[in-house]
Structures are given as C-alpha cells and as structure tokens.
C-alpha atoms as a PDB file:
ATOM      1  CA  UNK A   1      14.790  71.123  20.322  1.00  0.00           C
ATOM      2  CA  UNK A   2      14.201  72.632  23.975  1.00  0.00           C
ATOM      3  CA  UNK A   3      16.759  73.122  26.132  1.00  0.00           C
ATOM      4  CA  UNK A   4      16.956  72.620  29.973  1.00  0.00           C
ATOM      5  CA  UNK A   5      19.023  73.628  32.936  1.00  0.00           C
ATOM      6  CA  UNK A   6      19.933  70.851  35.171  1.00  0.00           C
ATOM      7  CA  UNK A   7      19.400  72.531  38.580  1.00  0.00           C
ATOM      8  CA  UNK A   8      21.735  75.160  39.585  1.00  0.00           C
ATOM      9  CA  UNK A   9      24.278  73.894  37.965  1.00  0.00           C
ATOM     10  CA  UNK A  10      24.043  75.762  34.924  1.00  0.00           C
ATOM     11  CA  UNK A  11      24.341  73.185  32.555  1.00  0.00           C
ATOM     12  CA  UNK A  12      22.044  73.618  29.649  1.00  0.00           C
ATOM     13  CA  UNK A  13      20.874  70.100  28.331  1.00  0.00           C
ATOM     14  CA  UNK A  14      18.617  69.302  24.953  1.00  0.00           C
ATOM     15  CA  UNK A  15      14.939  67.608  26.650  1.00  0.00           C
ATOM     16  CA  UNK A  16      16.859  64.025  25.271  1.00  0.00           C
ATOM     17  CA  UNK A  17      20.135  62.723  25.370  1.00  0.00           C
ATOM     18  CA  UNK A  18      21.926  60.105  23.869  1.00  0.00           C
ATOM     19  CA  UNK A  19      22.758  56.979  26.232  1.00  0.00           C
ATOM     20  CA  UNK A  20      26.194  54.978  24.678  1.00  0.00           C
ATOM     21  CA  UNK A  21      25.654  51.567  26.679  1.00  0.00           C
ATOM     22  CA  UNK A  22      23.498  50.820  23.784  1.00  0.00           C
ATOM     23  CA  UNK A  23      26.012  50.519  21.348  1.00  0.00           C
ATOM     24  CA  UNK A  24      28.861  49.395  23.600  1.00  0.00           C
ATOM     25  CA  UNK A  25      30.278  45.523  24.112  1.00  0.00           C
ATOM     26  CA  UNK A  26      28.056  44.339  26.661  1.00  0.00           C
ATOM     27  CA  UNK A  27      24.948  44.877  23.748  1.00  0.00           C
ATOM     28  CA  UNK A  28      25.434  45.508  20.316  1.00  0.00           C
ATOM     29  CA  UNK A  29      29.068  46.301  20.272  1.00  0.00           C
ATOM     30  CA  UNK A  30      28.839  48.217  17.420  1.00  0.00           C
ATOM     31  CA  UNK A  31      31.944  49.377  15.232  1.00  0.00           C
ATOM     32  CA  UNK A  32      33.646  52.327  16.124  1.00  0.00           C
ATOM     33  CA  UNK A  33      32.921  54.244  12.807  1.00  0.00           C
ATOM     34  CA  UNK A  34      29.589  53.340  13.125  1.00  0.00           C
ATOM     35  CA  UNK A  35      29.004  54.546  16.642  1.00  0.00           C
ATOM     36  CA  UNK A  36      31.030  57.186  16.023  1.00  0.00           C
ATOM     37  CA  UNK A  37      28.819  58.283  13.120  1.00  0.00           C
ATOM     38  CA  UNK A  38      25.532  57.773  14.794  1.00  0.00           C
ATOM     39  CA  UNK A  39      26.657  60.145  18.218  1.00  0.00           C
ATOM     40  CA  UNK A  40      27.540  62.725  14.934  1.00  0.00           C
ATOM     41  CA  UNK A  41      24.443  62.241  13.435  1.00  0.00           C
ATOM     42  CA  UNK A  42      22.469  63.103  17.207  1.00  0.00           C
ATOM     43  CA  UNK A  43      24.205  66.225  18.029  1.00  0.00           C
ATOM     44  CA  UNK A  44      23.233  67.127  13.987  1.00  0.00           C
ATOM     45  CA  UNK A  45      20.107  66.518  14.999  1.00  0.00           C
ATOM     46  CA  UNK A  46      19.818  68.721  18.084  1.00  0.00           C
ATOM     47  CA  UNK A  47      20.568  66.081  20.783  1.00  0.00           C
ATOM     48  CA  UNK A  48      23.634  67.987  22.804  1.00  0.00           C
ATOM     49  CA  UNK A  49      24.172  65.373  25.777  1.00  0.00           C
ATOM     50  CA  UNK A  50      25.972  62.527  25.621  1.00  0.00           C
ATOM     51  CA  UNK A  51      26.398  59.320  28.085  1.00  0.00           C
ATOM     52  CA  UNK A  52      29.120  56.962  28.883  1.00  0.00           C
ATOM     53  CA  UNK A  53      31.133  55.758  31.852  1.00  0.00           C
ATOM     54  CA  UNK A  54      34.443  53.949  33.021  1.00  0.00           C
ATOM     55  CA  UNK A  55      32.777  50.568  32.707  1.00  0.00           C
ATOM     56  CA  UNK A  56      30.329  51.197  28.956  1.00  0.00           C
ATOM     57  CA  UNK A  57      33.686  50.914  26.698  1.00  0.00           C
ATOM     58  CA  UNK A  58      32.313  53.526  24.896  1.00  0.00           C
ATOM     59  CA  UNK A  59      34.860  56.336  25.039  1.00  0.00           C
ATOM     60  CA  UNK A  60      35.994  54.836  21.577  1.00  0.00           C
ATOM     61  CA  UNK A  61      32.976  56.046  19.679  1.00  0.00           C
ATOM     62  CA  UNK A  62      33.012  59.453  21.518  1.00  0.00           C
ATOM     63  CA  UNK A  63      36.229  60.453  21.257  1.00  0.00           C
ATOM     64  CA  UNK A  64      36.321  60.173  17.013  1.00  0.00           C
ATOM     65  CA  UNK A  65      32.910  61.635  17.325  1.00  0.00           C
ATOM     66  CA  UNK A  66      34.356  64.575  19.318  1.00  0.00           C
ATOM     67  CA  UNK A  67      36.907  65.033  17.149  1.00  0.00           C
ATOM     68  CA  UNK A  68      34.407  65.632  14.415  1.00  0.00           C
ATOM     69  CA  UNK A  69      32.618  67.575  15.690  1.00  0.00           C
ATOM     70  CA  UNK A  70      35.367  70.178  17.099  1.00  0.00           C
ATOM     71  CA  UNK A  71      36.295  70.538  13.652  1.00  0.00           C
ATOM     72  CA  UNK A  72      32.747  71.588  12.289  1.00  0.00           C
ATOM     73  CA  UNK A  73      32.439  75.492  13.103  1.00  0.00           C
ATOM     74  CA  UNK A  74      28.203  74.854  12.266  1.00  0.00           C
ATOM     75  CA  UNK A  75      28.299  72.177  15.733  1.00  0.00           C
ATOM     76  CA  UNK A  76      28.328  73.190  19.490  1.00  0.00           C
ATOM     77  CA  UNK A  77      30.410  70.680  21.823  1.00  0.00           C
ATOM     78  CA  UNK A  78      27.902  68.520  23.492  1.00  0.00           C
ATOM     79  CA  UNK A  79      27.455  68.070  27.518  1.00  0.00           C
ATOM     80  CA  UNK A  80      29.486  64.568  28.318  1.00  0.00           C
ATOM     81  CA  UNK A  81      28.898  62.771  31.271  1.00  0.00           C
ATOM     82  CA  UNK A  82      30.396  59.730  32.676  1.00  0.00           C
ATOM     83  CA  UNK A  83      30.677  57.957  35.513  1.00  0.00           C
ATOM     84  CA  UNK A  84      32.567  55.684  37.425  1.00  0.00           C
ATOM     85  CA  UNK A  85      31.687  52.269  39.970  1.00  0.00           C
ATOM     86  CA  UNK A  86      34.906  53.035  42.044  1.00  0.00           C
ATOM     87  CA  UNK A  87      34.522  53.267  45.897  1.00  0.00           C
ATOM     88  CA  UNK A  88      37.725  54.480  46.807  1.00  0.00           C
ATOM     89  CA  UNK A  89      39.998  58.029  46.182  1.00  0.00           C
ATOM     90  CA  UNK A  90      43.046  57.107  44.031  1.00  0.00           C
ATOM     91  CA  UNK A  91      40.671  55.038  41.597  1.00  0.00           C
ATOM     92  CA  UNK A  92      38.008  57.381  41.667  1.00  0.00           C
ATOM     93  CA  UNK A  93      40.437  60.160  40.775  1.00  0.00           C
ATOM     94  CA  UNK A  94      42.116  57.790  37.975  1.00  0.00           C
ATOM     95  CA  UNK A  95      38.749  57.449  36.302  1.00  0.00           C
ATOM     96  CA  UNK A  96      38.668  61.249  35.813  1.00  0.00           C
ATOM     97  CA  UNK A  97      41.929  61.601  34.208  1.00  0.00           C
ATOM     98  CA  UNK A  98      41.300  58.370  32.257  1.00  0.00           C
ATOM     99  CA  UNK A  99      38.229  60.204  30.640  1.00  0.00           C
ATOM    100  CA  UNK A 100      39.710  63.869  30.260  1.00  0.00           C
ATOM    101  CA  UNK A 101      42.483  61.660  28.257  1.00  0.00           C
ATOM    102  CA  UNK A 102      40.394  59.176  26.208  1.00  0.00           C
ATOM    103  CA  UNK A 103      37.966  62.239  25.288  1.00  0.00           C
ATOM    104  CA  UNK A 104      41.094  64.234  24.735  1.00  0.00           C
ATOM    105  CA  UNK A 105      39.156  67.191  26.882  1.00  0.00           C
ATOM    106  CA  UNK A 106      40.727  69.209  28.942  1.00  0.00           C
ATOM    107  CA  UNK A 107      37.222  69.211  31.513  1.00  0.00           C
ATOM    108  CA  UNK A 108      34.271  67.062  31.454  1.00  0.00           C
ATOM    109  CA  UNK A 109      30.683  68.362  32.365  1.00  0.00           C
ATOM    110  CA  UNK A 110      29.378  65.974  34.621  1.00  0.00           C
ATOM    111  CA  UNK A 111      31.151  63.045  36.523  1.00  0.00           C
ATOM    112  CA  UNK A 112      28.623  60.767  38.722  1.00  0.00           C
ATOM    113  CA  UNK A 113      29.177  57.571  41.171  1.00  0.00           C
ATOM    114  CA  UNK A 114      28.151  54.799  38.976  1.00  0.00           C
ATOM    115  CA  UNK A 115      25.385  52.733  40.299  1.00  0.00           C
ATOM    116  CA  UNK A 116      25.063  53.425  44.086  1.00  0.00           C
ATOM    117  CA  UNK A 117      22.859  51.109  45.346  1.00  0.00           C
ATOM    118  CA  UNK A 118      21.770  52.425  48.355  1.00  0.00           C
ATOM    119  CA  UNK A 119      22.226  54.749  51.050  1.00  0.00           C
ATOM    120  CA  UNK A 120      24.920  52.401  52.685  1.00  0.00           C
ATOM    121  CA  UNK A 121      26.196  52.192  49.133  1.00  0.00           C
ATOM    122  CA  UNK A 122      26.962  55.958  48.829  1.00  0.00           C
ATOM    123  CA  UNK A 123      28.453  55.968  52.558  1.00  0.00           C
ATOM    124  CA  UNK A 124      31.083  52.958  51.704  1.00  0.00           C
ATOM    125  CA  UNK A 125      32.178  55.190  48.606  1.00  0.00           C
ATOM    126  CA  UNK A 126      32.584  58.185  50.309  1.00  0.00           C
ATOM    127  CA  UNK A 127      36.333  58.598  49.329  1.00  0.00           C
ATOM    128  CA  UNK A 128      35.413  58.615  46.098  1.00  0.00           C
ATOM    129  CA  UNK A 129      32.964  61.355  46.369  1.00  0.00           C
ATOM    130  CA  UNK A 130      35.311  63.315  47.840  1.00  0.00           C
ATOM    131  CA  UNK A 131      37.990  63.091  44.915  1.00  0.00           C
ATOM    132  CA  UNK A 132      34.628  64.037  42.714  1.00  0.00           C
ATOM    133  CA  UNK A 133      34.237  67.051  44.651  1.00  0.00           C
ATOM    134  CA  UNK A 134      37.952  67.883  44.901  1.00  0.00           C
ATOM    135  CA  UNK A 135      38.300  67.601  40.970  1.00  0.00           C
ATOM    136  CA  UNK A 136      35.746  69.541  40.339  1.00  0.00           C
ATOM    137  CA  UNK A 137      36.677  72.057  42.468  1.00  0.00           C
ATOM    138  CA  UNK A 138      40.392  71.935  40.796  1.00  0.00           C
ATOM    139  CA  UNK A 139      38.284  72.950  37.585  1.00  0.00           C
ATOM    140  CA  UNK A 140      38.277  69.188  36.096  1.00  0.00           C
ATOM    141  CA  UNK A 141      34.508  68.855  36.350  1.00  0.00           C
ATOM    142  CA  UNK A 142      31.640  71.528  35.888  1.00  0.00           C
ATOM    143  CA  UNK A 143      29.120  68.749  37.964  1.00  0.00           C
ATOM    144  CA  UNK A 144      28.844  66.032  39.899  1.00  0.00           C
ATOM    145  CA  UNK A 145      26.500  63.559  41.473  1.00  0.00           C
ATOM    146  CA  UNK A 146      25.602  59.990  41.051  1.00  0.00           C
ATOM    147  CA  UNK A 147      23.468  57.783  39.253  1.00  0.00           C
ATOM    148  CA  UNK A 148      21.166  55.003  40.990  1.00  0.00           C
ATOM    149  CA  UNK A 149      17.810  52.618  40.433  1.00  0.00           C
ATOM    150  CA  UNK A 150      17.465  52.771  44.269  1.00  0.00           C
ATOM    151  CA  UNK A 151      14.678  55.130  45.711  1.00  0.00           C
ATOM    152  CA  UNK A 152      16.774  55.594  49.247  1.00  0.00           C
ATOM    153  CA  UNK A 153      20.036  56.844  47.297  1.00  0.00           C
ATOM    154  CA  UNK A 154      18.042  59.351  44.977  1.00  0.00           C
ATOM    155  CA  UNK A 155      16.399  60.926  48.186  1.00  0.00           C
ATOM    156  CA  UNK A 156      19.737  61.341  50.191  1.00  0.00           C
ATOM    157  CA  UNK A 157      21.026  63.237  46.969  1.00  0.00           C
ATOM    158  CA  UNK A 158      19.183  65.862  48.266  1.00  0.00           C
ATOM    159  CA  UNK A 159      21.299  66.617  50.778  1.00  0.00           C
ATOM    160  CA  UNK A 160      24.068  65.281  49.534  1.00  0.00           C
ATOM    161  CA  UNK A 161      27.386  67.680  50.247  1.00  0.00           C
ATOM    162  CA  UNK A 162      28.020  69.541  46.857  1.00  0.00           C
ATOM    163  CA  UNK A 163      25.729  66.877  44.635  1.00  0.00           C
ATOM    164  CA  UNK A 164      24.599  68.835  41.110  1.00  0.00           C
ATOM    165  CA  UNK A 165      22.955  66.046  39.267  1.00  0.00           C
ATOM    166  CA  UNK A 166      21.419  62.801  39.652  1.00  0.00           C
ATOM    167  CA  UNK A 167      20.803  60.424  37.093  1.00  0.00           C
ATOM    168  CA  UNK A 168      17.869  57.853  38.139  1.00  0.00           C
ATOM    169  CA  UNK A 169      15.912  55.242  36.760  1.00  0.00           C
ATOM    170  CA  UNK A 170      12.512  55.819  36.447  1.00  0.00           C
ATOM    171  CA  UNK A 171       9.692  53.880  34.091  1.00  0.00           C
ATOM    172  CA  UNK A 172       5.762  53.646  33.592  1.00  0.00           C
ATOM    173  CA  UNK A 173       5.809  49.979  34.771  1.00  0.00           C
ATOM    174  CA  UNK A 174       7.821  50.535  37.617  1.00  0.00           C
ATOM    175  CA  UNK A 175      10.701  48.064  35.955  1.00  0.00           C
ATOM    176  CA  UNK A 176      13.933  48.270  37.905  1.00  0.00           C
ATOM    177  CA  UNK A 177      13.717  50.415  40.947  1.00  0.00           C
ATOM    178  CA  UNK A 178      14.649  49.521  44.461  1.00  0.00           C
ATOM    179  CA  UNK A 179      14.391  50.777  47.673  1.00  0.00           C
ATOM    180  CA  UNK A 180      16.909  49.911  50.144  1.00  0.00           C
ATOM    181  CA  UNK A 181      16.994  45.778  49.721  1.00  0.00           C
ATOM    182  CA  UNK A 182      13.562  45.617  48.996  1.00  0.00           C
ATOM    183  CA  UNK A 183      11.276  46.481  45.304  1.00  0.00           C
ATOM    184  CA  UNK A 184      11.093  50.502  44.933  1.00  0.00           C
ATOM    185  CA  UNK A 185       7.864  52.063  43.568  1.00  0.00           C
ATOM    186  CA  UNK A 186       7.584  54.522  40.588  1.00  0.00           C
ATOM    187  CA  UNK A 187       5.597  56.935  42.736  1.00  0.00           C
ATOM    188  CA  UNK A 188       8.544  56.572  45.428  1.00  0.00           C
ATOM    189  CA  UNK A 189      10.920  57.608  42.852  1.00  0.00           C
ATOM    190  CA  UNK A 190       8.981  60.266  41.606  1.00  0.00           C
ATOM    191  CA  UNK A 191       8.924  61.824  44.885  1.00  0.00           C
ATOM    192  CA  UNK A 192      12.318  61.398  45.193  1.00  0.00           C
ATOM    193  CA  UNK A 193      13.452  63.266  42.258  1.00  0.00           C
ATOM    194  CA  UNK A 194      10.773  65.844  42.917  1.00  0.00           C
ATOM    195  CA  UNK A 195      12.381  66.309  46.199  1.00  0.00           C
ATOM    196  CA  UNK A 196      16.370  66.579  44.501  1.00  0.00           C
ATOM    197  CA  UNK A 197      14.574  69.234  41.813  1.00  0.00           C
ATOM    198  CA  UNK A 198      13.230  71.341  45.219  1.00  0.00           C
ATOM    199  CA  UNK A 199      16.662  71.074  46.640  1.00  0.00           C
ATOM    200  CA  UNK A 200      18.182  72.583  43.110  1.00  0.00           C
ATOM    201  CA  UNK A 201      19.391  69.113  42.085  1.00  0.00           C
ATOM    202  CA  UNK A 202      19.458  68.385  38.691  1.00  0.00           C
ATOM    203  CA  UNK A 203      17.759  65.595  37.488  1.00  0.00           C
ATOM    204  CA  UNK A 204      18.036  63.453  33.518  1.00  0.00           C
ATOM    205  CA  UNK A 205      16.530  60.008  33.960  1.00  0.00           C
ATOM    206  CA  UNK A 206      17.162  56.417  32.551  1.00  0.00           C
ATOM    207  CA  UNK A 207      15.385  53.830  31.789  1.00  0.00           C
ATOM    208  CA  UNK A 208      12.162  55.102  30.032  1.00  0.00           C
ATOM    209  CA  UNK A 209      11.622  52.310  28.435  1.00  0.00           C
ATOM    210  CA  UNK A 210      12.324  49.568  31.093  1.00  0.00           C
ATOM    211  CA  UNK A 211      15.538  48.648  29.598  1.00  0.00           C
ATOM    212  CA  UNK A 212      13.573  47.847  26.457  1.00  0.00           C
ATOM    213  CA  UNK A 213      11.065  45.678  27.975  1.00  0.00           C
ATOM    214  CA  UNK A 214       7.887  48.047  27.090  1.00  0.00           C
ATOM    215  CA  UNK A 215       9.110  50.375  24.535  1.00  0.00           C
ATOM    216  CA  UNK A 216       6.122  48.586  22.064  1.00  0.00           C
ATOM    217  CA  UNK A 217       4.357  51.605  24.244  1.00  0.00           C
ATOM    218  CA  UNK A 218       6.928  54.361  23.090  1.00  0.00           C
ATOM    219  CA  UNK A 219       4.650  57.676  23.298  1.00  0.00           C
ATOM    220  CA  UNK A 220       3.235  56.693  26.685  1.00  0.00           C
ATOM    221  CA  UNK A 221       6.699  55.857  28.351  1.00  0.00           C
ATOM    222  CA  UNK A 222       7.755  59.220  27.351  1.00  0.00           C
ATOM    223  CA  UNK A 223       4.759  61.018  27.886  1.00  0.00           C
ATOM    224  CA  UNK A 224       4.826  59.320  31.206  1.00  0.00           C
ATOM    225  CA  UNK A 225       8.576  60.504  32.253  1.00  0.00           C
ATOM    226  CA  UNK A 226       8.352  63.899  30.974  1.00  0.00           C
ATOM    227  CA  UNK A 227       5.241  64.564  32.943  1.00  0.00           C
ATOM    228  CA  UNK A 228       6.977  63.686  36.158  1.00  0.00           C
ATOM    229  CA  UNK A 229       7.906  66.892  38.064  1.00  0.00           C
ATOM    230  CA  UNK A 230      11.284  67.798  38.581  1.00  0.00           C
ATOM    231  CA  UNK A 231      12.944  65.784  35.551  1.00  0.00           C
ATOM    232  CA  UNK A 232      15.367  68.283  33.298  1.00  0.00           C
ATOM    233  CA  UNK A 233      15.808  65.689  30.416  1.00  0.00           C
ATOM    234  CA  UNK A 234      15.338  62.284  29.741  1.00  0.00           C
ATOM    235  CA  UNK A 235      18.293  60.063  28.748  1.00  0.00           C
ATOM    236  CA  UNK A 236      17.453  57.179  26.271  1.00  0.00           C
ATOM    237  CA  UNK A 237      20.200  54.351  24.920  1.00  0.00           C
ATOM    238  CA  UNK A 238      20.708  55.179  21.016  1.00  0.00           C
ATOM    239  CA  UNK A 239      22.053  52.207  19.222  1.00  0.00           C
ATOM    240  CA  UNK A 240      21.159  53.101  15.421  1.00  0.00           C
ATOM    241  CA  UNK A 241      20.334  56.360  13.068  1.00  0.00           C
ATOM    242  CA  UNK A 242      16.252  55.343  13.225  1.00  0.00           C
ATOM    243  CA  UNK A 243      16.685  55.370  17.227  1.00  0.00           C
ATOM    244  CA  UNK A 244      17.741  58.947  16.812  1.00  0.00           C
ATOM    245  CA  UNK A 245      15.809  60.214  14.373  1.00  0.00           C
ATOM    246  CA  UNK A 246      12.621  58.577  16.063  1.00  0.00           C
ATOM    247  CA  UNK A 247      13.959  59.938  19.784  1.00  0.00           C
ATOM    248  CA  UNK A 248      13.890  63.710  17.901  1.00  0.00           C
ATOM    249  CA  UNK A 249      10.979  63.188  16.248  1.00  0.00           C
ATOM    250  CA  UNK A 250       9.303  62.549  19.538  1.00  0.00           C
ATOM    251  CA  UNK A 251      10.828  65.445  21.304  1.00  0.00           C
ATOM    252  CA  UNK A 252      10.381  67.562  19.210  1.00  0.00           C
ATOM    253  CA  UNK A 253       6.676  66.929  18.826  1.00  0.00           C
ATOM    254  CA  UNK A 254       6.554  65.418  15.810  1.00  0.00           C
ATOM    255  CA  UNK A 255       5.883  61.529  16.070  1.00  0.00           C
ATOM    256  CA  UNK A 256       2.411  60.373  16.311  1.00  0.00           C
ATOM    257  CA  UNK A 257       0.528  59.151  18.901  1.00  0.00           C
ATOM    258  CA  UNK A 258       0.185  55.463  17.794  1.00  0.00           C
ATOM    259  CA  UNK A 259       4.131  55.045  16.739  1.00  0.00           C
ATOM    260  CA  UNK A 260       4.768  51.561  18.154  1.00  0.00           C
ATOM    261  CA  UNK A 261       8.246  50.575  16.813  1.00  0.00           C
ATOM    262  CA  UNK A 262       9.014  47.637  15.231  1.00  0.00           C
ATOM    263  CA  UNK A 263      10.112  44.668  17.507  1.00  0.00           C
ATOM    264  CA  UNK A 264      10.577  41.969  15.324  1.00  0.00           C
ATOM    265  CA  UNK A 265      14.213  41.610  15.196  1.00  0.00           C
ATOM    266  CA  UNK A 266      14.315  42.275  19.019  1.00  0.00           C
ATOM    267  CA  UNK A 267      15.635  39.546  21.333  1.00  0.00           C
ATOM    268  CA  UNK A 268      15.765  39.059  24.974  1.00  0.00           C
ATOM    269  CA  UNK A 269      19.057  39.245  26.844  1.00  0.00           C
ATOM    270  CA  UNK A 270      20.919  38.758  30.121  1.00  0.00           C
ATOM    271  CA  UNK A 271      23.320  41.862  30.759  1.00  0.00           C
ATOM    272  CA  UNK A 272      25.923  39.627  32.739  1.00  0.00           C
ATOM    273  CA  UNK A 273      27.144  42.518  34.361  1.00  0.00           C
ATOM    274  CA  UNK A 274      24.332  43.131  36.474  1.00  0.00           C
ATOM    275  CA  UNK A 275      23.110  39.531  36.562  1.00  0.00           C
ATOM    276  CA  UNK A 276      23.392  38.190  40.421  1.00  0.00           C
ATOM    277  CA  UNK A 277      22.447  34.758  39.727  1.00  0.00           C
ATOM    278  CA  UNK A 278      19.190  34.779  42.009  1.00  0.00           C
ATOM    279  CA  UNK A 279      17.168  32.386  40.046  1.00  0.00           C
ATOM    280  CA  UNK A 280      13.809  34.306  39.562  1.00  0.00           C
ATOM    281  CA  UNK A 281      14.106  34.675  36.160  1.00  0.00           C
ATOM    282  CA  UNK A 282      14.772  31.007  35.406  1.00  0.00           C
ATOM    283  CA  UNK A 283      11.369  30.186  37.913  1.00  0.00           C
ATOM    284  CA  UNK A 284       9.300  32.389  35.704  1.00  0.00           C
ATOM    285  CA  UNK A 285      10.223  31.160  32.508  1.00  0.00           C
ATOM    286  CA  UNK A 286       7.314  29.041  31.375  1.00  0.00           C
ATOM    287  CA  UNK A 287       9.722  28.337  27.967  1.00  0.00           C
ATOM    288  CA  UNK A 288      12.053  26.839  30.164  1.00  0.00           C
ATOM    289  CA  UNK A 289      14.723  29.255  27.821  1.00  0.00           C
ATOM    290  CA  UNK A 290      16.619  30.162  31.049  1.00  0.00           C
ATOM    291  CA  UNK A 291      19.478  28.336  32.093  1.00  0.00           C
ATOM    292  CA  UNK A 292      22.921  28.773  34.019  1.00  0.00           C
ATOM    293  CA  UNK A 293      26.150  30.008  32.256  1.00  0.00           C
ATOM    294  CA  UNK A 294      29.762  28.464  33.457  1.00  0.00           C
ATOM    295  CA  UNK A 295      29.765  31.856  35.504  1.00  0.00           C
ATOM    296  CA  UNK A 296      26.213  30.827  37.475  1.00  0.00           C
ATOM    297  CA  UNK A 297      24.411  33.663  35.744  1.00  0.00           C
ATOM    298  CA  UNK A 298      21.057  33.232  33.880  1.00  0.00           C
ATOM    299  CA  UNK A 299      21.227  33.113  30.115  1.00  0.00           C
ATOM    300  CA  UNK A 300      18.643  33.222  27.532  1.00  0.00           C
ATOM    301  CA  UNK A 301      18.098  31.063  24.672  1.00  0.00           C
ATOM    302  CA  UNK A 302      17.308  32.246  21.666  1.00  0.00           C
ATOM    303  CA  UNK A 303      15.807  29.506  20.056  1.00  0.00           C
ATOM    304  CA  UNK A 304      13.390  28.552  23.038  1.00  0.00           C
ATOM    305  CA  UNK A 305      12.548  31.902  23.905  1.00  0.00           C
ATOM    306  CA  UNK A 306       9.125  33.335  22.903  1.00  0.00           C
ATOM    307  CA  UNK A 307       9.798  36.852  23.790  1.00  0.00           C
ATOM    308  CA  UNK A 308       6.960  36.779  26.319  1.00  0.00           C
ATOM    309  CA  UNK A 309       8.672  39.031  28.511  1.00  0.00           C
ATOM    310  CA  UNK A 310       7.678  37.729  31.807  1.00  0.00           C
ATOM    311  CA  UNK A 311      11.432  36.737  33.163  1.00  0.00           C
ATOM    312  CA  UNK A 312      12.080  40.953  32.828  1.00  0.00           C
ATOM    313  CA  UNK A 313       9.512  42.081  35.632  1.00  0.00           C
ATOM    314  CA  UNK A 314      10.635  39.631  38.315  1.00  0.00           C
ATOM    315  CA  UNK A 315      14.352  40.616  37.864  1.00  0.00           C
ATOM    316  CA  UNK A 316      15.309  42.425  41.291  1.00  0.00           C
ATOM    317  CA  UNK A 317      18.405  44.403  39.716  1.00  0.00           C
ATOM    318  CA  UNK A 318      17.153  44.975  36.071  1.00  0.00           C
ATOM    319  CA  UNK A 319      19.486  42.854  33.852  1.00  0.00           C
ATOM    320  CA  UNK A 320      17.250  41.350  31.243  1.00  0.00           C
ATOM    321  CA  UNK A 321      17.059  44.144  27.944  1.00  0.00           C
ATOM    322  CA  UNK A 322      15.306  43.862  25.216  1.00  0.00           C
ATOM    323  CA  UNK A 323      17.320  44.383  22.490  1.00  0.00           C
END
C-alpha cells in the first residue's frame, strides 16, 4: 500500500488508517481479543496507522495488539495517535503519560487536542497546547496538532505555533462540519486543509463516510476525499476483519467500482457523547422513533425506526452513526 508523509513532520503514514472508536464502548464495544486481533490483522495487511484517544476506551485493544506485534520480527510498529478533550496543563500532560503507560511506549507519534470546536475553542485550551508542545519537545511526542469538524479551527491550524498535523472531518455530503456556530461547507473545509497542506501541515481526515450515514456510496466517498488536495491519508473507523480487508482492497486499487456494502444489519444510533439535546433530530423524524433519554438526549428506537436516514443530516454536531 502507498505511503505518505504527513507534512514536515516526517511521519510516514499508509494512504488508510485504522480508526478504534469503532470498536470501542460507546459503539460496538467489542471484546478485547477480538479488537485486539482485528488492529493485528490491519497492520498484516499494510494499514500502519492507528487511532484512539483519552476518551475512545480503546487503549485495551491496542496495547495487546502492540504487544503482538513487537514480538513479530516480519511487522513494523505502526504510527499511534491519540488525543485528548482536556483544556488545561496538568490534565493535558496526564493524558500523555496515561497513553505512553497504557501503550507501554516509551513515545507516541502524534498527540492532538480532541475535538476543538472552534477558534475560541482552541484559545480556552491553550494550556493544554502548551504541555503538547512542551512534551514533545522533551522527546514524548514526534507530532502534534488537533483534531476538529469546525472549518474556523482547521484554518487557524495553519498558523498555529508548532502544529504538525490536523485531523478533520471532511465528507461528500457535507455531513458534520461547522463553521464557527453556524453549518460549515465541504468546499470550506477543503480549502481549509488545502491551506494547512501549503503551510506544511499534515493532514489524515475523518469521517469519509458521514459517520456511516452514506457509506451505501463507498467508492465515491473515497474517491471523493482522496481527490481533495492537501489530504496525506484518510482515516476510516474499522470495527470487523471485512471492514479491513474491504478498506485495503479499496486502497490498494482493487475493489470495484459498484461495491456497495451490505447494510442490512446496520442500525441507526445516538452517540450520547456528542448528543446536545437540541431537538432537530426528533422534529425530522417522520417515524416518530426519536424520543428523550432520562439524560434529555435523543434516542433511537429500533423497532420504529425505518432507517430512512433523514434525522442524520439535520444533526448540528454529528452524533447519529450508522452502525
């Protein structure tokens, strides 16, 4: 599989990598020999970048699949990043040495700011951007940057003091991005990351497939991301061996122009961690399969829902998968 350099950062990444959140509690919450085996399994395959963060839960089925890995002489360590949603220094800085322990590794690759939404975002975690930068420059982390869906935050990366990577979400149908408090475009994202890439930031996107909303189109997501100038690699959530193998097959130019996967077994989902209770979803559903957990986030019934899809698009912050 092709290889890319992030930037100037020198990190050399395979076209795809492997997204954990996929197999972590908040969605399947898979086993950990089973995620374990299937991270084993990608970097077999070619895939040699690997996500996770503070917040995924998924440092369990990377640190067995590390393990096995170091002990094959035929496999390469992949490129970990994580990432953290603390704002301020001392937590920031514990997040680092809580995933140089958990991974048993003495460094990690890449480290981002989890989520900044927003310009004002990034400014009110400043402190923890600067224990980023002052771990990696104690030799703890080969990168840093941040990872966003907002438009505003992925341009100021740009200029962003001693920013390597950034990690944005980008998607044919536009599913997910902001700008600021207001809906971002896909062609304002694309500009911004083309505008990082100029400044020698590099740049692995999420997202592709809208958080599975439109991943029926497979090819054209991906052909639509990897044509977008400036993207380094393209990070997809891997939650089984088939979403591997099909992933490779794809990058590697082997998987056919009319692949649609199979969505049968596919059901629609509220990820309650991003969920901010704002009621659009509910107003769209003509099923009336929306309703109002305990916790005054939207749920989704599975026995009224239809799996029309309509409640994803009108979600402001992205929390309905398709899983």
């Amino acid at each position: 599989m092709n290889r890319n350099r992030l930037g100037l950062s020198g990190i050399e990444v395979s076209a795809v990598g492997m997204g954990t959140l996929t197999m972590g509690f908040s969605q399947k919450n898979l086993s950990t020999d089973e995620g374990a085996r299937i991270i084993v399994h990608a970097v077999k395959s070619g895939i040699n970048f690997l996500d996770t963060a503070q917040y995924y839960d998924t440092y369990r089925y990377l640190r067995p699949a590390l393990d096995t890995i170091k002990s094959d002489e035929n496999l390469d360590m992949p490129v970990v990043c994580s990432k953290t949603l603390e704002s301020d220094y001392e937590s920031a800085s514990a997040a680092v040495d809580e995933c140089l322990s958990e991974l048993n590794l003495e460094k990690i690759d890449i480290f981002l700011l989890h989520e900044v939404r927003g310009v004002a975002d990034l400014h009110e975690r400043s402190e923890a951007w600067r224990a980023l930068r002052d771990k990696k420059a104690s030799g703890l982390i080969r990168a840093i940057g941040i990872s966003t869906h907002h438009v505003d935050a992925c341009r100021a990366a740009a200029n962003l003091d001693s920013c390597d990577v950034i990690f944005p979400l980008i998607n044919k149908a536009g599913m997910g991005i902001r700008d600021g408090e207001c809906p971002g475009t896909r062609d304002d994202m694309a500009e911004a990351i083309k505008l990082c890439s100029n400044h020698g930031v590099g740049v692995f996107t999420m997202k592709a497939f809208g958080g599975g909303n439109i991943i029926e189109d497979y090819v054209e997501c991906l052909d639509y991301v990897t044509s977008l100038e400036g993207v380094d690699a393209v990070m997809i959530g891997m939650g089984s061996l088939d979403e591997v193998d099909t992933a490779v097959s794809y990058f590697e130019g082997n998987l056919g122009s009319d692949y649609r996967p199979d969505i049968s077994n596919k059901r629609m989902m509220v990820d309650q961690s991003d969920c901010e209770g704002c009621g659009a979803c509910k107003a769209r559903c003509v099923s009336q399969a929306i309703s109002w957990n305990d916790s005054g986030l939207a749920e989704i019934s599975v026995e009224k829902c239809v799996r029309c899809g309509y409640c994803a698009p009108v979600c402001p912050v992205r929390a309905i998968v398709f899983l």
